[in-house]
PDB file of N, CA and C in Angstrom:
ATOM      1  N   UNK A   1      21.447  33.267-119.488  1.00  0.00           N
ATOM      2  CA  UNK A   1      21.829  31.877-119.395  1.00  0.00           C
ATOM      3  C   UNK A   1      23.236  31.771-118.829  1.00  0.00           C
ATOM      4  N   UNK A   2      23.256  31.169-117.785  1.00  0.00           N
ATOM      5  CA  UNK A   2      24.945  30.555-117.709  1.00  0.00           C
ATOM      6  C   UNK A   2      25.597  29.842-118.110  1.00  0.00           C
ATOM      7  N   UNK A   3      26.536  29.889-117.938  1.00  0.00           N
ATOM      8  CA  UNK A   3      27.382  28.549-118.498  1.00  0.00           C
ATOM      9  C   UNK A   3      26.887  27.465-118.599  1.00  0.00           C
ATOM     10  N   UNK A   4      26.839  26.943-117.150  1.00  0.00           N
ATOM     11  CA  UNK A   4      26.306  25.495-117.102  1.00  0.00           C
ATOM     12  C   UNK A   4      24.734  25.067-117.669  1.00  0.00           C
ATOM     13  N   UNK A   5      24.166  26.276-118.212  1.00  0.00           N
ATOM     14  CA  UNK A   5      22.963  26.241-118.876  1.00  0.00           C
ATOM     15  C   UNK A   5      23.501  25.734-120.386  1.00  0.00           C
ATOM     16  N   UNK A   6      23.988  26.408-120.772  1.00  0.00           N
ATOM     17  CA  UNK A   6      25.147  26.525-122.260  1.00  0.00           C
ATOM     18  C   UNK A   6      25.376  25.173-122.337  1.00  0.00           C
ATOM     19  N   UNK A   7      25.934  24.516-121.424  1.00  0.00           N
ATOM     20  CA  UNK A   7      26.505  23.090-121.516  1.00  0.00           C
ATOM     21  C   UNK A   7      25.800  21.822-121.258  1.00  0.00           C
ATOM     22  N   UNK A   8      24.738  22.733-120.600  1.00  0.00           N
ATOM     23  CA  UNK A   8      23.637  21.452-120.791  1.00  0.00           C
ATOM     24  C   UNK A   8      22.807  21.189-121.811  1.00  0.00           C
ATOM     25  N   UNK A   9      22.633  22.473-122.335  1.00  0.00           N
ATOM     26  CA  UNK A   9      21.466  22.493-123.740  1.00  0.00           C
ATOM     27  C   UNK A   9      22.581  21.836-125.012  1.00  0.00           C
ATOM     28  N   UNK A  10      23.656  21.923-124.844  1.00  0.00           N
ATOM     29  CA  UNK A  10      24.395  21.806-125.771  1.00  0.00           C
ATOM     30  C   UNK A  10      24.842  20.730-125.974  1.00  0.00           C
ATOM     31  N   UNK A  11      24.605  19.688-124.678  1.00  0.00           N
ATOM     32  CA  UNK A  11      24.958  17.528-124.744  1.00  0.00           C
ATOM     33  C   UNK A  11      23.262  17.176-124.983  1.00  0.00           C
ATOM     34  N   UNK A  12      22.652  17.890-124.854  1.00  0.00           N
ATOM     35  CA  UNK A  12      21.502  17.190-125.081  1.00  0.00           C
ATOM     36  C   UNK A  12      21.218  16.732-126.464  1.00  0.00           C
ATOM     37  N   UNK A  13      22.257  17.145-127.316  1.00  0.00           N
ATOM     38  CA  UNK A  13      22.484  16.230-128.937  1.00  0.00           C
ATOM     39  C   UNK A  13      23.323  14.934-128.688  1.00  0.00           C
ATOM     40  N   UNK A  14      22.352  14.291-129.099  1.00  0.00           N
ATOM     41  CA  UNK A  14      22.916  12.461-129.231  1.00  0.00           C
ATOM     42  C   UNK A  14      24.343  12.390-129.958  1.00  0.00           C
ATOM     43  N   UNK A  15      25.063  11.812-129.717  1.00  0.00           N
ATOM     44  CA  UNK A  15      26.116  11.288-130.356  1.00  0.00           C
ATOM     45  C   UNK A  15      25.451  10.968-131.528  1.00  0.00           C
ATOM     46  N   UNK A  16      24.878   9.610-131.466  1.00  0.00           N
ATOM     47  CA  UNK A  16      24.439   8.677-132.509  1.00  0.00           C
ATOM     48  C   UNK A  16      23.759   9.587-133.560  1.00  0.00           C
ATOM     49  N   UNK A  17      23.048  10.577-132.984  1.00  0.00           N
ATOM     50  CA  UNK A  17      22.601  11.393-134.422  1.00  0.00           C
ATOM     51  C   UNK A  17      23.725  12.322-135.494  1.00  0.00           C
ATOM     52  N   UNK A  18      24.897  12.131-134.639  1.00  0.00           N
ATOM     53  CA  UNK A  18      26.026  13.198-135.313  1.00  0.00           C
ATOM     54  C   UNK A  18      26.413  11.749-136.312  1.00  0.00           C
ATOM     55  N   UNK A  19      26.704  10.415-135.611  1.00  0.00           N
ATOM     56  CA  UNK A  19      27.029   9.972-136.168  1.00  0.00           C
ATOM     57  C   UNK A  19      26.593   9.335-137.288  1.00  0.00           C
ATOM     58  N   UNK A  20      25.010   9.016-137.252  1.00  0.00           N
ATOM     59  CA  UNK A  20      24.228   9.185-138.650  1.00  0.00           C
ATOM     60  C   UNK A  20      24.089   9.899-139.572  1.00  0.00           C
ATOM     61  N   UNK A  21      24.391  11.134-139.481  1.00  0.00           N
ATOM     62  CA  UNK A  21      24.902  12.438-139.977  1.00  0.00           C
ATOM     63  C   UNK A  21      25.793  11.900-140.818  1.00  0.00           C
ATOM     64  N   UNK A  22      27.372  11.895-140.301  1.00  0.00           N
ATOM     65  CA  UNK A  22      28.596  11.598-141.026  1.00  0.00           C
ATOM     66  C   UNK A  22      28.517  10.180-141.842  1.00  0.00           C
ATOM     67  N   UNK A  23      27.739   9.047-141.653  1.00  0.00           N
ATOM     68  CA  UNK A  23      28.075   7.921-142.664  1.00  0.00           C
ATOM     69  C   UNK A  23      26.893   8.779-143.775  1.00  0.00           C
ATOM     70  N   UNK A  24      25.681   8.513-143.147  1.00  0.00           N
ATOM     71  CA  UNK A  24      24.441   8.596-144.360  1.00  0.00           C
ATOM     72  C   UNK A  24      24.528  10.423-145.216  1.00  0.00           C
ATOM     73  N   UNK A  25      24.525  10.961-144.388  1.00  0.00           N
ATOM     74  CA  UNK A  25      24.628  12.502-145.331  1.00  0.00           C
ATOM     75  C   UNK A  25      26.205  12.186-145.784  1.00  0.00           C
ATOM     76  N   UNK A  26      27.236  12.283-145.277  1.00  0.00           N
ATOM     77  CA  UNK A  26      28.359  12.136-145.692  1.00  0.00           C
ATOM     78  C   UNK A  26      28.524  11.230-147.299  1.00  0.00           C
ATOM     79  N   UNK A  27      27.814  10.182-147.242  1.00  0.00           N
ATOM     80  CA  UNK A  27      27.664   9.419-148.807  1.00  0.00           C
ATOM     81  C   UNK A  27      26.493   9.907-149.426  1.00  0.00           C
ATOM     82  N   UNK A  28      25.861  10.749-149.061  1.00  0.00           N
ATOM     83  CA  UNK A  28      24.612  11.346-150.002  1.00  0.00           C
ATOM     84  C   UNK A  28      25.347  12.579-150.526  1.00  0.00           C
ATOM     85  N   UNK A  29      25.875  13.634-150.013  1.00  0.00           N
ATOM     86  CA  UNK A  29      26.546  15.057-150.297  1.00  0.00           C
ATOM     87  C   UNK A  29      27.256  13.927-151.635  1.00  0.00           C
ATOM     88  N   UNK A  30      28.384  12.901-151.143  1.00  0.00           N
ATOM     89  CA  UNK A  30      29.590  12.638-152.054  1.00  0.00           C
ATOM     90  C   UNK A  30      29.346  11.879-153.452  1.00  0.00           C
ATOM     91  N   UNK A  31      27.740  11.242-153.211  1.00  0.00           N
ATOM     92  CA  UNK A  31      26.715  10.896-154.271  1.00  0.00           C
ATOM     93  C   UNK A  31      26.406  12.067-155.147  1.00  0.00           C
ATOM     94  N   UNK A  32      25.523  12.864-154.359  1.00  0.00           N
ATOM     95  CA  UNK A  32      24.993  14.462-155.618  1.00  0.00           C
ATOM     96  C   UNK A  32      26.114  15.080-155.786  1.00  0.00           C
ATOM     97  N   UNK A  33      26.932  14.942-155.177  1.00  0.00           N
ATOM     98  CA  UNK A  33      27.551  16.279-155.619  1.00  0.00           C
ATOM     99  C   UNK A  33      29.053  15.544-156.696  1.00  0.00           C
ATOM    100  N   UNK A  34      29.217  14.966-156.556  1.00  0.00           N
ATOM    101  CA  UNK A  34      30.549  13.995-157.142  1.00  0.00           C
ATOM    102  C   UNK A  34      31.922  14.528-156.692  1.00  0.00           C
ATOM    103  N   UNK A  35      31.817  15.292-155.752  1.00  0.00           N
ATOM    104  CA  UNK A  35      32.993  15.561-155.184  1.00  0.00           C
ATOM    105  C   UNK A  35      33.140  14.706-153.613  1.00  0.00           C
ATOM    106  N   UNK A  36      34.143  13.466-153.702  1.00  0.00           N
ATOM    107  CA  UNK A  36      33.910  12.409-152.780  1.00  0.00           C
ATOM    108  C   UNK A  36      34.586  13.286-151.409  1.00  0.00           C
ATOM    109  N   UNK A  37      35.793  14.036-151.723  1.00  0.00           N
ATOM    110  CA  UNK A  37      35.971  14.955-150.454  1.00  0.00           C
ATOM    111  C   UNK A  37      34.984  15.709-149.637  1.00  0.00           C
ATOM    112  N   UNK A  38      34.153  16.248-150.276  1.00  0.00           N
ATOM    113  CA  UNK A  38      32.723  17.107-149.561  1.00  0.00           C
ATOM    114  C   UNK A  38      32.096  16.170-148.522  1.00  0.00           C
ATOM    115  N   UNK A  39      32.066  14.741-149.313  1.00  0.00           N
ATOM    116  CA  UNK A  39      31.697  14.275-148.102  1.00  0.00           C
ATOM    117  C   UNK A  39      32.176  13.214-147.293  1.00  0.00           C
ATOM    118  N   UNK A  40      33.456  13.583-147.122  1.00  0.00           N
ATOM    119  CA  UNK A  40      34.577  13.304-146.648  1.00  0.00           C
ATOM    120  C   UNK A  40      34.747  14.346-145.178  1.00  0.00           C
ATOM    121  N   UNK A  41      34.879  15.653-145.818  1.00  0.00           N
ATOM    122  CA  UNK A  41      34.678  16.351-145.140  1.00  0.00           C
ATOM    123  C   UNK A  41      33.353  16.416-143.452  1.00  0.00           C
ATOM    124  N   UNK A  42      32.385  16.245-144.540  1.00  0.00           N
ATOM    125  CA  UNK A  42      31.035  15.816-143.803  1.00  0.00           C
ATOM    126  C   UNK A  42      31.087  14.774-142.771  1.00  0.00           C
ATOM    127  N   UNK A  43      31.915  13.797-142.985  1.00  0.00           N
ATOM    128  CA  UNK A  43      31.918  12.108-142.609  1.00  0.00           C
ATOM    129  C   UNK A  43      33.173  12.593-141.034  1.00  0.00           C
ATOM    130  N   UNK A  44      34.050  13.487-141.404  1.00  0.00           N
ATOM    131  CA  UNK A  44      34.902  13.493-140.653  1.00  0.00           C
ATOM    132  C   UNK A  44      34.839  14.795-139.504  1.00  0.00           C
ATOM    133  N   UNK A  45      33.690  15.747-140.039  1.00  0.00           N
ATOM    134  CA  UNK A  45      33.048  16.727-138.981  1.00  0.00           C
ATOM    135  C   UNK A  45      32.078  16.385-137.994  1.00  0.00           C
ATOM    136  N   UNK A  46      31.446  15.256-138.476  1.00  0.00           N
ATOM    137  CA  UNK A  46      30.295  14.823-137.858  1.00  0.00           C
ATOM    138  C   UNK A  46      31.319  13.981-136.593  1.00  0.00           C
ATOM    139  N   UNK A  47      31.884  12.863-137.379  1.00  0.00           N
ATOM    140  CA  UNK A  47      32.794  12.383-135.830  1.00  0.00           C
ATOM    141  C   UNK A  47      33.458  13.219-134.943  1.00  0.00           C
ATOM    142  N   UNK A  48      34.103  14.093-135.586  1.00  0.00           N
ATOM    143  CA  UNK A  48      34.500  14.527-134.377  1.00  0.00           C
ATOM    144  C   UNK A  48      33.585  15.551-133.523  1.00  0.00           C
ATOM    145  N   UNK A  49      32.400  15.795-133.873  1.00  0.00           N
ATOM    146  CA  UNK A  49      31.756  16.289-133.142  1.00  0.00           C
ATOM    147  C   UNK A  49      30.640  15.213-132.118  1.00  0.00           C
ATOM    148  N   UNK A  50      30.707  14.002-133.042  1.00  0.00           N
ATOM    149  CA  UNK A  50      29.999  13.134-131.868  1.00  0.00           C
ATOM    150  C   UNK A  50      31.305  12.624-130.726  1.00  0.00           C
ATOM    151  N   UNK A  51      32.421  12.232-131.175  1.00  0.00           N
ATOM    152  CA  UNK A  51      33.777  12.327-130.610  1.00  0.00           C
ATOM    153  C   UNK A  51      33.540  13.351-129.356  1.00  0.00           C
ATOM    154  N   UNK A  52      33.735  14.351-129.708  1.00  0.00           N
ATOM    155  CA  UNK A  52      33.686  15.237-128.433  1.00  0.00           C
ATOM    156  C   UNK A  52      32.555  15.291-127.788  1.00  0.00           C
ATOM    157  N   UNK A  53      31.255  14.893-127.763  1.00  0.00           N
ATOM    158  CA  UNK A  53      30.278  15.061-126.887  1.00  0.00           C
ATOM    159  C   UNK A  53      30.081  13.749-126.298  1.00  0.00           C
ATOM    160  N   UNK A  54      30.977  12.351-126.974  1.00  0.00           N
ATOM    161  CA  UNK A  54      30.817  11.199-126.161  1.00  0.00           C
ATOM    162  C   UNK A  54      31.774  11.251-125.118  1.00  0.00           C
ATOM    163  N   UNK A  55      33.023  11.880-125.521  1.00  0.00           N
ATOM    164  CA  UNK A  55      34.124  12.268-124.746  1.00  0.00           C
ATOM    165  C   UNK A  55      33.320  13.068-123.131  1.00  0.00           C
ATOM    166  N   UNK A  56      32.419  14.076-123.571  1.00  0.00           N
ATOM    167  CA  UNK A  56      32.172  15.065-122.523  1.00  0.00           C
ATOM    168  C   UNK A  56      31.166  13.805-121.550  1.00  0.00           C
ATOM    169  N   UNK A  57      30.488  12.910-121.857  1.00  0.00           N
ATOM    170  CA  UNK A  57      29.414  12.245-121.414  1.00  0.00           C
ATOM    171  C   UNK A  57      30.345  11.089-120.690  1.00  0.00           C
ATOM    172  N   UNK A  58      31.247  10.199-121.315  1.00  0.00           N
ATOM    173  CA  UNK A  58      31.499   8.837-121.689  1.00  0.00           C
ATOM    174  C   UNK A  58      33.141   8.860-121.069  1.00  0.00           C
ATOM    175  N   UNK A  59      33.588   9.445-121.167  1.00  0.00           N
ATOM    176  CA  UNK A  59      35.235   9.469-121.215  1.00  0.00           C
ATOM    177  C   UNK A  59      36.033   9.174-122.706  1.00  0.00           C
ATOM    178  N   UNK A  60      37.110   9.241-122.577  1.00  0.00           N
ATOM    179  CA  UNK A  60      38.364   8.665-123.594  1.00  0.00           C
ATOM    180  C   UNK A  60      37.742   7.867-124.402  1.00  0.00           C
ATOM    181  N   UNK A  61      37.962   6.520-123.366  1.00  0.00           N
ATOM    182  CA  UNK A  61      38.279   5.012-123.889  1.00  0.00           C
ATOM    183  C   UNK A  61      37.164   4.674-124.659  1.00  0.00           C
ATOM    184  N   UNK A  62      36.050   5.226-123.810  1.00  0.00           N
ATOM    185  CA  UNK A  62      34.392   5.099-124.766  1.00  0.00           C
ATOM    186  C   UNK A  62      34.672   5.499-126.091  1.00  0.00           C
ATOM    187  N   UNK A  63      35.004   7.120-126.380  1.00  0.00           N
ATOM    188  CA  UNK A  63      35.189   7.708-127.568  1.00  0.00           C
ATOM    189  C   UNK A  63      36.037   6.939-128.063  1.00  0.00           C
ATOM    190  N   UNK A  64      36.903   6.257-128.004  1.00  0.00           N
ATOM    191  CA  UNK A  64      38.051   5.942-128.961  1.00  0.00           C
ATOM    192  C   UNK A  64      37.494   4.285-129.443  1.00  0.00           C
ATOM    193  N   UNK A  65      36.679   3.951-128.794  1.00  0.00           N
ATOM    194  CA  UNK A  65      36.078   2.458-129.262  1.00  0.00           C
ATOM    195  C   UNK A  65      35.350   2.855-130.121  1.00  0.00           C
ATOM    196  N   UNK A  66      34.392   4.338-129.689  1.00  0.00           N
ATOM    197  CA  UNK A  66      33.121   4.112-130.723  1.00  0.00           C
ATOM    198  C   UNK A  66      33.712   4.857-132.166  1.00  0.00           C
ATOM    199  N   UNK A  67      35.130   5.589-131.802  1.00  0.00           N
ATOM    200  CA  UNK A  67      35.602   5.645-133.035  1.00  0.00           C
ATOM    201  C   UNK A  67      35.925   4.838-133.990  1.00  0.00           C
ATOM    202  N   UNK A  68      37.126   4.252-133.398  1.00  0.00           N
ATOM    203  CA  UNK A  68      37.101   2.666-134.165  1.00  0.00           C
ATOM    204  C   UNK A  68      35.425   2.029-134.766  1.00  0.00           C
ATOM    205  N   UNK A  69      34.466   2.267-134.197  1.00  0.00           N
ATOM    206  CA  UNK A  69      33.317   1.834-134.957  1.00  0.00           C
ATOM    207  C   UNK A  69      33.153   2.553-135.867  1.00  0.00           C
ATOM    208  N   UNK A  70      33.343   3.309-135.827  1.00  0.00           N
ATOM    209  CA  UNK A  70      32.378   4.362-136.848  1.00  0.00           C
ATOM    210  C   UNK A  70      33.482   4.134-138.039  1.00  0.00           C
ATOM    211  N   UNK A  71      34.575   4.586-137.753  1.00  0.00           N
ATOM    212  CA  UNK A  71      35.254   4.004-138.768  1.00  0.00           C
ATOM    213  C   UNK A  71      35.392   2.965-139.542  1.00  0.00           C
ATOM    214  N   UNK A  72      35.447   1.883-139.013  1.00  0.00           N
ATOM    215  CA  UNK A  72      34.970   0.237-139.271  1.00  0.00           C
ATOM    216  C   UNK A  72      33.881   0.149-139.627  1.00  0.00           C
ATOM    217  N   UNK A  73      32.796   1.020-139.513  1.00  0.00           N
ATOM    218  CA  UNK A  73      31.008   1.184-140.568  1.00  0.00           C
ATOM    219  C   UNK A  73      31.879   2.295-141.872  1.00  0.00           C
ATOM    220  N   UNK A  74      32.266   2.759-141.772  1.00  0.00           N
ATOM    221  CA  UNK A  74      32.619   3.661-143.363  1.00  0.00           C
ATOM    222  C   UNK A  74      33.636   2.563-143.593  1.00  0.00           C
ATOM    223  N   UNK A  75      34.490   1.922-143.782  1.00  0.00           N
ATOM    224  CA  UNK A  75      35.014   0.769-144.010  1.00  0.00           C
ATOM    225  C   UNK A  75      34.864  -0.635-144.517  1.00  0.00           C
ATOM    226  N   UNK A  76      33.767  -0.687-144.143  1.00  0.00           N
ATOM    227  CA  UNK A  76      33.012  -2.091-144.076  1.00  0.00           C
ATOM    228  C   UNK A  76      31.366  -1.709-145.302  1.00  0.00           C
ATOM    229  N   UNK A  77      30.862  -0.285-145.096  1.00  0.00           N
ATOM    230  CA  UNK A  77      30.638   0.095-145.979  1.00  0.00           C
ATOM    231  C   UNK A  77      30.690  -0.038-147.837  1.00  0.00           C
ATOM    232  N   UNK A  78      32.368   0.260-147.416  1.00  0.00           N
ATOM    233  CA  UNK A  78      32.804   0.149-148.803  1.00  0.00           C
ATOM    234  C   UNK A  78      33.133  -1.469-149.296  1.00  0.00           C
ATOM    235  N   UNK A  79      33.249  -1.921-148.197  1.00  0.00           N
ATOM    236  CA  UNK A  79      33.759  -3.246-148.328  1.00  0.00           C
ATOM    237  C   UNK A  79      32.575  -4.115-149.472  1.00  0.00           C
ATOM    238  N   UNK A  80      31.077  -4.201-148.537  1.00  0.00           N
ATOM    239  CA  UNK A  80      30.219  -4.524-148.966  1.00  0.00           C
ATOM    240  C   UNK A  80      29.491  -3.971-149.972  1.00  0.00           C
ATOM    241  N   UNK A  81      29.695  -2.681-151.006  1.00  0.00           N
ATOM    242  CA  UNK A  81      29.360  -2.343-151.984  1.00  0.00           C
ATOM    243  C   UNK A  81      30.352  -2.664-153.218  1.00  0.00           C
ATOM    244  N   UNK A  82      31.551  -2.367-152.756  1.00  0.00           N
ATOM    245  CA  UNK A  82      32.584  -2.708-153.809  1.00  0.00           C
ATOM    246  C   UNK A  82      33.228  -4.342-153.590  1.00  0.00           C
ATOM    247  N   UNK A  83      33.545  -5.038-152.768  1.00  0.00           N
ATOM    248  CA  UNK A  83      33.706  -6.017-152.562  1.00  0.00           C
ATOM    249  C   UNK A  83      32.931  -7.317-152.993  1.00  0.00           C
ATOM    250  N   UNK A  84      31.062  -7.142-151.870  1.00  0.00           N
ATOM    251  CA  UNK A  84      30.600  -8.073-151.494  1.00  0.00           C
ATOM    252  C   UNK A  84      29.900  -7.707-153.068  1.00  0.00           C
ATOM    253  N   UNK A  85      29.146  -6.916-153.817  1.00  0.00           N
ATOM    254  CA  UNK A  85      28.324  -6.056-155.052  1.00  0.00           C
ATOM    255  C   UNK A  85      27.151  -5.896-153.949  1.00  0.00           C
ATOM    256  N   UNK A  86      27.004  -5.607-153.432  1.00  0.00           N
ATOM    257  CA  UNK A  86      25.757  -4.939-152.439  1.00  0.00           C
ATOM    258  C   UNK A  86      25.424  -3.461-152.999  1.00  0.00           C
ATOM    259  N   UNK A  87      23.890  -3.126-153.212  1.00  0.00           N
ATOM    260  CA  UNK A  87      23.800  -1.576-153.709  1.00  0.00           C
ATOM    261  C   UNK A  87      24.554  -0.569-152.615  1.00  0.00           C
ATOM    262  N   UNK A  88      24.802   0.108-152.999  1.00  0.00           N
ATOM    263  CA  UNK A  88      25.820   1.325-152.128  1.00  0.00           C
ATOM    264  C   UNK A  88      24.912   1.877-151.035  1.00  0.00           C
ATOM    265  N   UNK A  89      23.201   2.230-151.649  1.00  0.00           N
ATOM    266  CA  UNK A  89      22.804   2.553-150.481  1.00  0.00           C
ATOM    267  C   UNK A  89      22.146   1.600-149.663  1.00  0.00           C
ATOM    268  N   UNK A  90      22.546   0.786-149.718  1.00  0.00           N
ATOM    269  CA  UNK A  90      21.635  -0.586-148.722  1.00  0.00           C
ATOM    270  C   UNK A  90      23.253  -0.639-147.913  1.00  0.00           C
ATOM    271  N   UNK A  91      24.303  -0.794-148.430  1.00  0.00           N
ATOM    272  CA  UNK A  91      25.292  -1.255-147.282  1.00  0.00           C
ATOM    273  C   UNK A  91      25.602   0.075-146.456  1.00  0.00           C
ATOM    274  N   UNK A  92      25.580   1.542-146.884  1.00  0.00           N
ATOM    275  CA  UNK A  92      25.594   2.452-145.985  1.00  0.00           C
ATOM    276  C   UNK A  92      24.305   1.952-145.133  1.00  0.00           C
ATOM    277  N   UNK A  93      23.430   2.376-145.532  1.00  0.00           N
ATOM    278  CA  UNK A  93      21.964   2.240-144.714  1.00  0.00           C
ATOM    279  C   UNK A  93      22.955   1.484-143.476  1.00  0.00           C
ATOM    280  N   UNK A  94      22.476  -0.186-143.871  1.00  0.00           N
ATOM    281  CA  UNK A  94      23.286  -0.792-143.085  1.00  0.00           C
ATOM    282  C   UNK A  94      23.853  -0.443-141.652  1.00  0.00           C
ATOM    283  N   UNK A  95      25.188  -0.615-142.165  1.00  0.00           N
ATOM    284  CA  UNK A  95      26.324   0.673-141.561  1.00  0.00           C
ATOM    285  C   UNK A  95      25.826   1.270-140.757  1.00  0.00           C
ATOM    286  N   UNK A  96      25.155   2.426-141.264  1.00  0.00           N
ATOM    287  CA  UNK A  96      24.378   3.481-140.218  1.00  0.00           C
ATOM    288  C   UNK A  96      23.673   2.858-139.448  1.00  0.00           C
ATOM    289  N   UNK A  97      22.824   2.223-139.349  1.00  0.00           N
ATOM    290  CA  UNK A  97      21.751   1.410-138.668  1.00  0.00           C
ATOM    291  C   UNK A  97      23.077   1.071-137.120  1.00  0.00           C
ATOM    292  N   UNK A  98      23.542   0.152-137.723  1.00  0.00           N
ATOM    293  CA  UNK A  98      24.267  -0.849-136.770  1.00  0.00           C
ATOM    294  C   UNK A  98      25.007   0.314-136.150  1.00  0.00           C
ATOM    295  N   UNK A  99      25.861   1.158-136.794  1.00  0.00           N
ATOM    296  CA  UNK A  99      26.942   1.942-135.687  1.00  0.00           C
ATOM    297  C   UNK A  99      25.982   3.074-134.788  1.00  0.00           C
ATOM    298  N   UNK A 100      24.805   3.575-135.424  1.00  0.00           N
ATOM    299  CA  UNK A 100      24.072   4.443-134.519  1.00  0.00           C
ATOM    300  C   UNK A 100      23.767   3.712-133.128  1.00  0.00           C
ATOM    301  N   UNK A 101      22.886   2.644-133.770  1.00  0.00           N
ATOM    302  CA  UNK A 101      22.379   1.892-132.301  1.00  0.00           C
ATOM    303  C   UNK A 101      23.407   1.513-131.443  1.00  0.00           C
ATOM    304  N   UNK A 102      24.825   0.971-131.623  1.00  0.00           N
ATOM    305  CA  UNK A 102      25.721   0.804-130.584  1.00  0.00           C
ATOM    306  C   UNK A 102      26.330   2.178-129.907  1.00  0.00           C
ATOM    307  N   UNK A 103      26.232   3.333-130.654  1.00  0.00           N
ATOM    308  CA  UNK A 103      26.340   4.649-129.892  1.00  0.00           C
ATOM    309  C   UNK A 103      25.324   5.102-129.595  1.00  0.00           C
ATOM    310  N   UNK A 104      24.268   4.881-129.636  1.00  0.00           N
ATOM    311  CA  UNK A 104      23.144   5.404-128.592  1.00  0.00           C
ATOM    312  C   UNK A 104      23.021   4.459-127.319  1.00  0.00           C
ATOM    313  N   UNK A 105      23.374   3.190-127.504  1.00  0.00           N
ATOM    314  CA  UNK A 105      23.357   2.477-126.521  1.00  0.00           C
ATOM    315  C   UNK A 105      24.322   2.602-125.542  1.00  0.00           C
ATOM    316  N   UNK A 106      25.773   2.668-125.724  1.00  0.00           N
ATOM    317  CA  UNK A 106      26.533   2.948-125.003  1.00  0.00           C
ATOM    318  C   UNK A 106      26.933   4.386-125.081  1.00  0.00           C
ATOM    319  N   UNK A 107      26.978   5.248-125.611  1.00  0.00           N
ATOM    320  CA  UNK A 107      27.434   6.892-125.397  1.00  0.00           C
ATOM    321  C   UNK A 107      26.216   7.761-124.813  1.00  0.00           C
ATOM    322  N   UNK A 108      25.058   7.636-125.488  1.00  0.00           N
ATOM    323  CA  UNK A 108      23.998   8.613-125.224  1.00  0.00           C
ATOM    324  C   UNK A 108      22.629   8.276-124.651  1.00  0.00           C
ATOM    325  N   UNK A 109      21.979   6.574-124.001  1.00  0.00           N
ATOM    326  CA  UNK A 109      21.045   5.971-123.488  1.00  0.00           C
ATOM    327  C   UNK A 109      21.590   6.474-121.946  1.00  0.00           C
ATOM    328  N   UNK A 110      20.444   6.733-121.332  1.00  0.00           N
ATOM    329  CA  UNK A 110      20.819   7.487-119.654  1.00  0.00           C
ATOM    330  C   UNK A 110      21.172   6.592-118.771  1.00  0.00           C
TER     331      UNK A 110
END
């Protein structure tokens, strides 16, 4: 395999699935396990790995908007469970729903 084989098999992972990754597993790990860093950890590996493959696809400015989203869904998240009393996993769900589809639409749709 060459390189450019390497780098093609290797964008063919969606953003949006890294980033469903980091909200929904990220609050499930920090649910079972009760250590809220673990999935903290989780929440903040997953972006930057959809980060860098929207970056490789999308440019900068793309990545740094859909950061600001993703962030603003773990944010808004909390907002609406602790704030609004929404069950915790209906406003992640949520969350996830809405920030995937705007990064598949703009980072990873051909």
């Amino acid at each position: 395999m060459t390189s450019s084989t390497l780098t093609r098999a290797r964008t063919r992972i969606p953003s949006a699935l890294l980033v469903a990754v980091g909200l929904a597993a990220g609050f499930g790990v920090a649910q079972a396990t009760g250590v809220r860093a673990l999935g903290g950890a989780l929440f903040f590996g997953a972006g930057l790995g959809a980060a860098w493959l929207c970056a490789e696809r999308r440019g900068w400015a793309v990545t740094l908007g859909l950061g600001a989203l993703y962030i603003g869904a773990f944010v808004l998240a909390h907002v609406l469970a602790l704030g609004v009393g929404m069950a915790s996993w209906l406003a992640v769900a949520l969350v996830t729903l809405v920030a995937t589809g705007v990064t598949y639409a703009v980072a990873d749709r051909a």
